[in-house]
C-alpha atoms as a PDB file:
ATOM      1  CA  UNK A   1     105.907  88.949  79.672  1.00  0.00           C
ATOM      2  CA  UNK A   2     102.427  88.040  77.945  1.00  0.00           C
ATOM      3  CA  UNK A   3     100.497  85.079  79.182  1.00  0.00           C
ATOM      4  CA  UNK A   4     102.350  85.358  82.410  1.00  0.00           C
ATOM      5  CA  UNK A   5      98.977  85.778  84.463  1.00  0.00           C
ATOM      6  CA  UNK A   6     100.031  82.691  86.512  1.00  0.00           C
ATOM      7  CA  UNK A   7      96.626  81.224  86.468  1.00  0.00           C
ATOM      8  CA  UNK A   8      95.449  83.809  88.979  1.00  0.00           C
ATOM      9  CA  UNK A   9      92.629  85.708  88.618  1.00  0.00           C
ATOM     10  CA  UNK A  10      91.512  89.225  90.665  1.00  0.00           C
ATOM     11  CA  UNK A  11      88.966  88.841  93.305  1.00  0.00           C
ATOM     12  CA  UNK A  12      86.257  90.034  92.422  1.00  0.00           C
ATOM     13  CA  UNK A  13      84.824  93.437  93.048  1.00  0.00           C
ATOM     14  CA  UNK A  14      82.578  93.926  96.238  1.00  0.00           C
ATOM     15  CA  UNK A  15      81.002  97.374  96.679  1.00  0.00           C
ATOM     16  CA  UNK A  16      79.881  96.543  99.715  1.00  0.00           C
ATOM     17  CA  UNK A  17      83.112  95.263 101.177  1.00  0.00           C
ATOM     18  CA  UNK A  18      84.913  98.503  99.543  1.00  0.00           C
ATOM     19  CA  UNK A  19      82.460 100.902 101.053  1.00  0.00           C
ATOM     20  CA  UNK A  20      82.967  99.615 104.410  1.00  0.00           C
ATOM     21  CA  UNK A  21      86.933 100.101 103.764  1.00  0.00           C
ATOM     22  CA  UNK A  22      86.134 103.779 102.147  1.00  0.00           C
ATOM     23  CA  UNK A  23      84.512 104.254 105.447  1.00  0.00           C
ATOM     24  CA  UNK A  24      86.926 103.494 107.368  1.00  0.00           C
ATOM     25  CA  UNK A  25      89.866 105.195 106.077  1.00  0.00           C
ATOM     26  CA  UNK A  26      88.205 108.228 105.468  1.00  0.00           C
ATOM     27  CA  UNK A  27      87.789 108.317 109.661  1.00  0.00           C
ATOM     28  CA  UNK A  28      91.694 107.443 109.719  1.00  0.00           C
ATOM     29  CA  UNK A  29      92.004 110.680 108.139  1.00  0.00           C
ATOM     30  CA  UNK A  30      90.134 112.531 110.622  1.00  0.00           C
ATOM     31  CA  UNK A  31      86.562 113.293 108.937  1.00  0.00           C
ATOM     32  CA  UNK A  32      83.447 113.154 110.648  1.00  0.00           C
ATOM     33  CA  UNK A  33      80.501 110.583 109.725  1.00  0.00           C
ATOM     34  CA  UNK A  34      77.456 113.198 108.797  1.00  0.00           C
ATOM     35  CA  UNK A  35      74.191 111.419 107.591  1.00  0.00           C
ATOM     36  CA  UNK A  36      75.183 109.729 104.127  1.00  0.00           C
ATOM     37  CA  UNK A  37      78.732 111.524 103.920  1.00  0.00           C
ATOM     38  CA  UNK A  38      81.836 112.583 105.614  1.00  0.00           C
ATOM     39  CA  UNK A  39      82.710 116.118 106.728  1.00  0.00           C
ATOM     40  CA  UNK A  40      85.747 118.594 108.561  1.00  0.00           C
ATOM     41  CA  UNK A  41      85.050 121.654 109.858  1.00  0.00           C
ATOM     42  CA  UNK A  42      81.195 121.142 109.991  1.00  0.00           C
ATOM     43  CA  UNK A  43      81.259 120.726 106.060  1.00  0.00           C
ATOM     44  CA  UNK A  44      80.407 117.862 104.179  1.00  0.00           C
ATOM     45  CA  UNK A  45      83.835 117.187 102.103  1.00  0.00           C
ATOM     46  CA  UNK A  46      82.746 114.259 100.755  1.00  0.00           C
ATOM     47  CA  UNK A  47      79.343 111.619  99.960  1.00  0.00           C
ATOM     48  CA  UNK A  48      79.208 107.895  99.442  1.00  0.00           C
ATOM     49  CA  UNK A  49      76.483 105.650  98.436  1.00  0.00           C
ATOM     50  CA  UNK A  50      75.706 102.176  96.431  1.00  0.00           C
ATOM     51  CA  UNK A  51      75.010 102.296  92.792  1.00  0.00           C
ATOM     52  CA  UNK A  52      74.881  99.770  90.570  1.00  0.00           C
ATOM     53  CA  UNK A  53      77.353  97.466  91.897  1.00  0.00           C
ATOM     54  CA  UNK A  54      79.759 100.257  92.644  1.00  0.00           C
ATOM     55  CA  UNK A  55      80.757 102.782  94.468  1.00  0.00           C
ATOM     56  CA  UNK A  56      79.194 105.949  93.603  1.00  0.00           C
ATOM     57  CA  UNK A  57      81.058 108.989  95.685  1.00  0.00           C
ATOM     58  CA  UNK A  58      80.559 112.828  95.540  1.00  0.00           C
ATOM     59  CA  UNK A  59      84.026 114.911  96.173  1.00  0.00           C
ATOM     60  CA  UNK A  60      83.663 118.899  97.055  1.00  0.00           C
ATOM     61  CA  UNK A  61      85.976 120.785  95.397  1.00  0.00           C
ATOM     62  CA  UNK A  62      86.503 123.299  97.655  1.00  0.00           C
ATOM     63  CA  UNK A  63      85.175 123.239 101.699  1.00  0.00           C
ATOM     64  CA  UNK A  64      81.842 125.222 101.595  1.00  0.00           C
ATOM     65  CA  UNK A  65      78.689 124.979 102.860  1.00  0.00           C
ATOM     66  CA  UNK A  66      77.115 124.339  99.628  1.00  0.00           C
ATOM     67  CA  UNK A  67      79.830 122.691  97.384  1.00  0.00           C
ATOM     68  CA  UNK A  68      80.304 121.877  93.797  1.00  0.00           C
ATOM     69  CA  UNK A  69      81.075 118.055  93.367  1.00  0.00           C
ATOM     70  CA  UNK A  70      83.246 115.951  91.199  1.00  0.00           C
ATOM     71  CA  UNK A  71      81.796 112.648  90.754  1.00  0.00           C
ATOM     72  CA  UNK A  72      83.721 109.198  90.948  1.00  0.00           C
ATOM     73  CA  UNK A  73      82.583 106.307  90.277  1.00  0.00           C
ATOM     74  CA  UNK A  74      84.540 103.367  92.631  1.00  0.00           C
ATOM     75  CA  UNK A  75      84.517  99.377  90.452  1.00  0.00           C
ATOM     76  CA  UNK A  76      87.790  98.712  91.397  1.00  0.00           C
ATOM     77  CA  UNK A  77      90.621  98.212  94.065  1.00  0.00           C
ATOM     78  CA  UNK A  78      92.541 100.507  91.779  1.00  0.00           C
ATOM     79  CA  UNK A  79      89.634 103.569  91.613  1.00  0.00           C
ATOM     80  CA  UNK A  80      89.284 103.246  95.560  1.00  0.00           C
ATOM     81  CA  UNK A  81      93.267 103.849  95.966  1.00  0.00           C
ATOM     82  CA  UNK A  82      92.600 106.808  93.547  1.00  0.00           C
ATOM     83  CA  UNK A  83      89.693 108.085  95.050  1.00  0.00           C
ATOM     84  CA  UNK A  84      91.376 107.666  98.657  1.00  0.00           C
ATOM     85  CA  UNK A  85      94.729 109.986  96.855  1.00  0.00           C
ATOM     86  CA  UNK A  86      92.045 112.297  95.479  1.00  0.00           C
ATOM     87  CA  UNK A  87      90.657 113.010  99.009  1.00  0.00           C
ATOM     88  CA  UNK A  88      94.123 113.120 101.239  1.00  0.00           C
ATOM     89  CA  UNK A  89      95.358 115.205  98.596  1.00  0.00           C
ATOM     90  CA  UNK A  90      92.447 117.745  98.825  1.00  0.00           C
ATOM     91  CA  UNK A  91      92.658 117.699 102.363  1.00  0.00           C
ATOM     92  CA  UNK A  92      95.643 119.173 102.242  1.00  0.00           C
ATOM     93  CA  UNK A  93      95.294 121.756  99.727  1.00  0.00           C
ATOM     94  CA  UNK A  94      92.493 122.882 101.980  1.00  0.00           C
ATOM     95  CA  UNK A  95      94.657 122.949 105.196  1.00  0.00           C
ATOM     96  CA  UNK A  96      97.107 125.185 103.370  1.00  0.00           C
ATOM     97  CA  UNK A  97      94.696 126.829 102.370  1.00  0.00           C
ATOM     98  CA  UNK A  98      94.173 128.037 106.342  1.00  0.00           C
END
């Protein structure tokens, strides 16, 4: 119903807070911590960094040694959940892919 909002408003955004739970879930699904980025299979699968009070992450599309990258940017709750689907979703395309 409109104007049902409660009187509630969303936290607000912390890219630091939401890196640091990026991080951590992207060890939970069994990557490795390589300099600036995560990798499998000595690849780096996927890079995150700070930018402009967001989240600025680079996703391989395929597992190579020198990848091609789709770029997200991460200003939201709902863009990390997406970015988080994005990732477990490639990961396994890429271990059928085996």
């Amino acid at each position: 119903m409109p104007g049902d909002d409660w009187g509630i408003a969303p936290a607000p955004f912390n890219a630091e807070q939401a890196l640091l739970q990026l991080q951590r879930a992207l060890r939970d699904c069994k990557l490795v911590p390589r300099g600036k980025g995560f990798g499998l299979r000595g690849k780096t699968v996927i890079e995150l960094g700070i930018q402009d009070a967001a989240v600025a992450a680079r996703l391989a599309r395929r597992l190579a040694n020198t990848p091609e990258w789709d770029r997200f940017s991460v200003e939201s709750a709902a863009d990390q959940r997406k970015l988080l689907d994005e990732v477990k979703k490639r990961l396994a395309r890429w271990s059928d892919d085996d």
